[in-house]
C-alpha atoms as a PDB file:
ATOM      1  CA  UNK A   1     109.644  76.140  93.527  1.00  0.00           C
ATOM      2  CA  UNK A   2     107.439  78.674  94.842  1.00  0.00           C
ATOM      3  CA  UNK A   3     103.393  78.583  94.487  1.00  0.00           C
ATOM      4  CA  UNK A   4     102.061  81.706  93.399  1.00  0.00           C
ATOM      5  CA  UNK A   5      99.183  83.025  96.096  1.00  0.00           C
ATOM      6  CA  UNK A   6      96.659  83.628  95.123  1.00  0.00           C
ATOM      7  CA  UNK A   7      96.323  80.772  92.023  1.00  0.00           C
ATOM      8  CA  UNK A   8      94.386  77.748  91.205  1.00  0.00           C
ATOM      9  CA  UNK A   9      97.608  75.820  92.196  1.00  0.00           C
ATOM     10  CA  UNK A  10      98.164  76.778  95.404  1.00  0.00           C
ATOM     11  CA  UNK A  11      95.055  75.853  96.848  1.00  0.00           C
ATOM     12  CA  UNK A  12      95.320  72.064  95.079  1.00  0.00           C
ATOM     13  CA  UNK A  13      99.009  72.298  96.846  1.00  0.00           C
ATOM     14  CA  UNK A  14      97.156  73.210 100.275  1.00  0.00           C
ATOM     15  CA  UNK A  15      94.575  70.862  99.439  1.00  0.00           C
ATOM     16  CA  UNK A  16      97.407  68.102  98.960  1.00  0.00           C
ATOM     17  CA  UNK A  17      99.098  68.838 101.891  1.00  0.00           C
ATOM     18  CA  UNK A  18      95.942  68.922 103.987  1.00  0.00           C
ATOM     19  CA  UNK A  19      95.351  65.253 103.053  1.00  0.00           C
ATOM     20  CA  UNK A  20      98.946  63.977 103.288  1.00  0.00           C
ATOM     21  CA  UNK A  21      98.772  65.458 107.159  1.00  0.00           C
ATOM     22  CA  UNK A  22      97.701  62.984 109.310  1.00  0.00           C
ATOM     23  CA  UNK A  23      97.624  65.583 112.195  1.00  0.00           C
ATOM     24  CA  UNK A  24      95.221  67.640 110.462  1.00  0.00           C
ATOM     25  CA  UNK A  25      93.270  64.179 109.965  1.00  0.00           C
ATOM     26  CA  UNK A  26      93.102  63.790 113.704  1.00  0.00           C
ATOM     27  CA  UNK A  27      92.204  67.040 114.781  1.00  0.00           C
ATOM     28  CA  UNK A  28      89.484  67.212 111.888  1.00  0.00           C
ATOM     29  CA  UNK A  29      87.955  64.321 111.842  1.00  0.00           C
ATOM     30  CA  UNK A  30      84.705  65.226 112.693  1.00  0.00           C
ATOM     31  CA  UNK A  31      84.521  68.855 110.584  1.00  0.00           C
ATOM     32  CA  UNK A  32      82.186  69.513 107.630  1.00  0.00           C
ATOM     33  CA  UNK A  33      82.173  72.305 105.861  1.00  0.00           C
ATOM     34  CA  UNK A  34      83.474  73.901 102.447  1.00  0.00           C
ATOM     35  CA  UNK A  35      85.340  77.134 102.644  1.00  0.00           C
ATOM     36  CA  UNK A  36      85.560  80.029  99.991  1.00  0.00           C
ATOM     37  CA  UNK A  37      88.006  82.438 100.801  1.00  0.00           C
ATOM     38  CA  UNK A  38      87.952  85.862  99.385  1.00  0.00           C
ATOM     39  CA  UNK A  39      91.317  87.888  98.970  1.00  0.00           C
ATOM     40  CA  UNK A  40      90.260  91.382  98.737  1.00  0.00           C
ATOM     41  CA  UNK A  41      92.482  93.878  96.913  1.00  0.00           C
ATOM     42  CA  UNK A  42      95.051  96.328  98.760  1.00  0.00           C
ATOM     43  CA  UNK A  43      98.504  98.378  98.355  1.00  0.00           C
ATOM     44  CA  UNK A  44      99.922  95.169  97.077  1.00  0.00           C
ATOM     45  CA  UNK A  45      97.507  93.525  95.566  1.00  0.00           C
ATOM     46  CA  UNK A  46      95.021  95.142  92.991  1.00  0.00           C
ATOM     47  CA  UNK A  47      92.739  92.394  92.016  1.00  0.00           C
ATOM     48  CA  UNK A  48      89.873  89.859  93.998  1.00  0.00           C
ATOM     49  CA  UNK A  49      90.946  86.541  93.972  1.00  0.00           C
ATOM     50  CA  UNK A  50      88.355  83.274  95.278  1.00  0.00           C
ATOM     51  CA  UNK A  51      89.731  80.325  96.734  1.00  0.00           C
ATOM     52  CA  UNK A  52      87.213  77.268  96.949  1.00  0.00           C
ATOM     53  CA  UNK A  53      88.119  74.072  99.015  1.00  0.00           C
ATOM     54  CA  UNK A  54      85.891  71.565 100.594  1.00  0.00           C
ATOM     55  CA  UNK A  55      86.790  69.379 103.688  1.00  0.00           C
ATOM     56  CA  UNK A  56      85.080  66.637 105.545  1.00  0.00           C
ATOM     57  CA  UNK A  57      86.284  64.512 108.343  1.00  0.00           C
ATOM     58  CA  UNK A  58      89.706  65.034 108.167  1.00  0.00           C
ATOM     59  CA  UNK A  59      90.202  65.220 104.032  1.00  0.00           C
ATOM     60  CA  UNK A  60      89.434  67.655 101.150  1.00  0.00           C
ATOM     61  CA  UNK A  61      88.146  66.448  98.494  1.00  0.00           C
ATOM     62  CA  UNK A  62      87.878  69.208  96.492  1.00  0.00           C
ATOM     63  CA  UNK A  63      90.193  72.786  95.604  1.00  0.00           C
ATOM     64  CA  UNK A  64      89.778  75.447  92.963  1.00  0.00           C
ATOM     65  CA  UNK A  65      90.483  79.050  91.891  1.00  0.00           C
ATOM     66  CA  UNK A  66      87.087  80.211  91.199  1.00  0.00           C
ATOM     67  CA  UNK A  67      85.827  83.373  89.386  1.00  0.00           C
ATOM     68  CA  UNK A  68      83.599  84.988  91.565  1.00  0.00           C
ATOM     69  CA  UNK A  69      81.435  84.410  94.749  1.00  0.00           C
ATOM     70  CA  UNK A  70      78.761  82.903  92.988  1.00  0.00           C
ATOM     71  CA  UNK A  71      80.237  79.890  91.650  1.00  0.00           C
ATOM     72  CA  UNK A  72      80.885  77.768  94.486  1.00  0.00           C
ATOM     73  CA  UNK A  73      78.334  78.154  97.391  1.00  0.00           C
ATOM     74  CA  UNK A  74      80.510  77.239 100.132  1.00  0.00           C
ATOM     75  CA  UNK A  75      79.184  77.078 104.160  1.00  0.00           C
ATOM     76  CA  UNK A  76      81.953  79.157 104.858  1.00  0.00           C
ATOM     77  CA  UNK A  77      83.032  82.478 103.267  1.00  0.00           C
ATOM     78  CA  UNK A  78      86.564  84.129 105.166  1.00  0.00           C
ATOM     79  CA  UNK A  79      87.288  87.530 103.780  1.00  0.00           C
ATOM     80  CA  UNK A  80      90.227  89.489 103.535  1.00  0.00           C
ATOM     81  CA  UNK A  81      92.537  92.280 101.983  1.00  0.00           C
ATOM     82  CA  UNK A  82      95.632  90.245 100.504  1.00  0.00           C
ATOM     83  CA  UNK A  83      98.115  91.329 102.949  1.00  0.00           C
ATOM     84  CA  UNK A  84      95.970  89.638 105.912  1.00  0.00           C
ATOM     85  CA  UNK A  85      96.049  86.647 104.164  1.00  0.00           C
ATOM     86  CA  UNK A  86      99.920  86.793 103.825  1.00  0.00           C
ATOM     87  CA  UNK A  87      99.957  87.544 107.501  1.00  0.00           C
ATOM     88  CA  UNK A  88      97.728  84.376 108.209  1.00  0.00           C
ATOM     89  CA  UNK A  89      99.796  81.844 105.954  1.00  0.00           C
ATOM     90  CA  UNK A  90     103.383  83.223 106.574  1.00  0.00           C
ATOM     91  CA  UNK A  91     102.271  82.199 110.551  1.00  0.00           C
ATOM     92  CA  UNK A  92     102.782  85.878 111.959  1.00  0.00           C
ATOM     93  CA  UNK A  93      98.590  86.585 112.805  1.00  0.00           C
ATOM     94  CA  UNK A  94      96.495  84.274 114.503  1.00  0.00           C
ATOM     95  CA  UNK A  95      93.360  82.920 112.266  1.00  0.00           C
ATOM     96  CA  UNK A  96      91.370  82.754 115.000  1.00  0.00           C
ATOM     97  CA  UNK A  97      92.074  85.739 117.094  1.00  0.00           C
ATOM     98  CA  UNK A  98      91.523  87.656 112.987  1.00  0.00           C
ATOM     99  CA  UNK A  99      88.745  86.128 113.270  1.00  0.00           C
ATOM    100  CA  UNK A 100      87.386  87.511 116.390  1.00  0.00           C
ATOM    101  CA  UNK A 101      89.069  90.971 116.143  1.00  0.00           C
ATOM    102  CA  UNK A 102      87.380  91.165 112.209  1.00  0.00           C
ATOM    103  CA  UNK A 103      90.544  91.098 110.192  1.00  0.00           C
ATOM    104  CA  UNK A 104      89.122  88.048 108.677  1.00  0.00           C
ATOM    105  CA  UNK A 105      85.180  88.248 108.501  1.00  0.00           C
ATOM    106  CA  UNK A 106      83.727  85.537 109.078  1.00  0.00           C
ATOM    107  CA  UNK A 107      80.022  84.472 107.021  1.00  0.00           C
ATOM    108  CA  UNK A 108      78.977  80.974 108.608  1.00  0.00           C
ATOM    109  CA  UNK A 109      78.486  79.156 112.005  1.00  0.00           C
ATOM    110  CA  UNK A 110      81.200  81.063 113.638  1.00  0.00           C
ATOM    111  CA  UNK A 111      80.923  78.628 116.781  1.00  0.00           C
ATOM    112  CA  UNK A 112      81.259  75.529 114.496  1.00  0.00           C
ATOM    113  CA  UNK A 113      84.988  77.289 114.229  1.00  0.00           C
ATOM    114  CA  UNK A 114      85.083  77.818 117.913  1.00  0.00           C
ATOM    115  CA  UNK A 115      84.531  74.535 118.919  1.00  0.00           C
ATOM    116  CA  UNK A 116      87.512  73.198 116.676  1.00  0.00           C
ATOM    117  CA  UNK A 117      90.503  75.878 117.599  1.00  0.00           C
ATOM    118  CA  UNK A 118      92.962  72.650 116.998  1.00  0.00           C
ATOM    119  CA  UNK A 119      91.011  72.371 113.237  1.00  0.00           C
ATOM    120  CA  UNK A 120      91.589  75.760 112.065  1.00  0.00           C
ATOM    121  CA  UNK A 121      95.622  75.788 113.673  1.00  0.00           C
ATOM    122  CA  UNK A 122      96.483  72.630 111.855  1.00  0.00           C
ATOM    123  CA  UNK A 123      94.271  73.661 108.683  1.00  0.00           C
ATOM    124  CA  UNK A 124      97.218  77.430 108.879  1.00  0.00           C
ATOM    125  CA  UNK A 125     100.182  75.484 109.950  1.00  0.00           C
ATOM    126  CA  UNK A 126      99.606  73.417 106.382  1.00  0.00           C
ATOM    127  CA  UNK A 127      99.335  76.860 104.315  1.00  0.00           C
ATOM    128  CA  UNK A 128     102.351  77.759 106.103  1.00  0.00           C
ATOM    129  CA  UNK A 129     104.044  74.601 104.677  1.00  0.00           C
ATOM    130  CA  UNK A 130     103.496  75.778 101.095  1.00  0.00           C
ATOM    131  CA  UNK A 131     106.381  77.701  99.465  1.00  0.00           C
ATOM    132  CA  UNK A 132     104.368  80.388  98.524  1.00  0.00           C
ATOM    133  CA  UNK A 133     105.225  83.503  96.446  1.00  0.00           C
ATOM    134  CA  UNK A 134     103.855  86.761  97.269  1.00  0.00           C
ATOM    135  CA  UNK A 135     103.277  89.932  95.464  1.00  0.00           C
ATOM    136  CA  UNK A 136     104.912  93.384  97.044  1.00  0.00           C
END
């Protein structure tokens, strides 16, 4: 059954998955950082959704929906209009290269990101493993 994105469950599912890939371990083992990602509103999607998860070496330990930018301070914020995002997790853009080109904006140690290219693909290629449902 399909995950609705953007929700409170899908992120627990991506959290999930993070932690049952032991690829994702490996390439990650030595990250830190929390993310909150901001889905801006577009043609397809009206509202501003926040996504909160935190992962350290390799695991996350914690995943929400949140209500606004305030609640969860993460290190990193990635923001960007909803169909981006679907881009991103369907596997048809590149986080990184949306990352330098501004499609995704960045606000954090951008070259903590650049230093772990492997990180970041494994951390997509489990959102792409998430039956997600889409809006539009």
């Amino acid at each position: 059954m399909a995950i609705k994105f953007p929700s409170d469950e899908w992120i627990k599912a991506l959290s999930a998955e993070l932690n049952a890939s032991e690829t994702y371990a490996q390439s990650s083992a030595t990250w830190v950082g929390d993310f909150l990602f901001v889905i801006q509103p577009d043609a397809v999607y009206q509202d501003t959704a926040y996504l909160y998860i935190d992962v350290k070496e390799g695991k996350s330990s914690d995943a929400m929906q949140t209500s606004s930018l305030d609640e969860k301070k993460a290190m990193y914020t990635i923001s960007a209009p909803y169909s981006i995002w679907r881009k991103v997790i369907e596997g048809r853009l590149d986080p990184l290269q949306s990352m330098f080109t501004g499609k995704l904006k960045v606000r954090g140690n951008m070259a903590q990101i650049q230093r772990n290219p492997k990180a970041t693909t494994e951390f997509v290629l489990c959102a792409t493993k998430i039956p997600t449902e889409f809006v539009g």
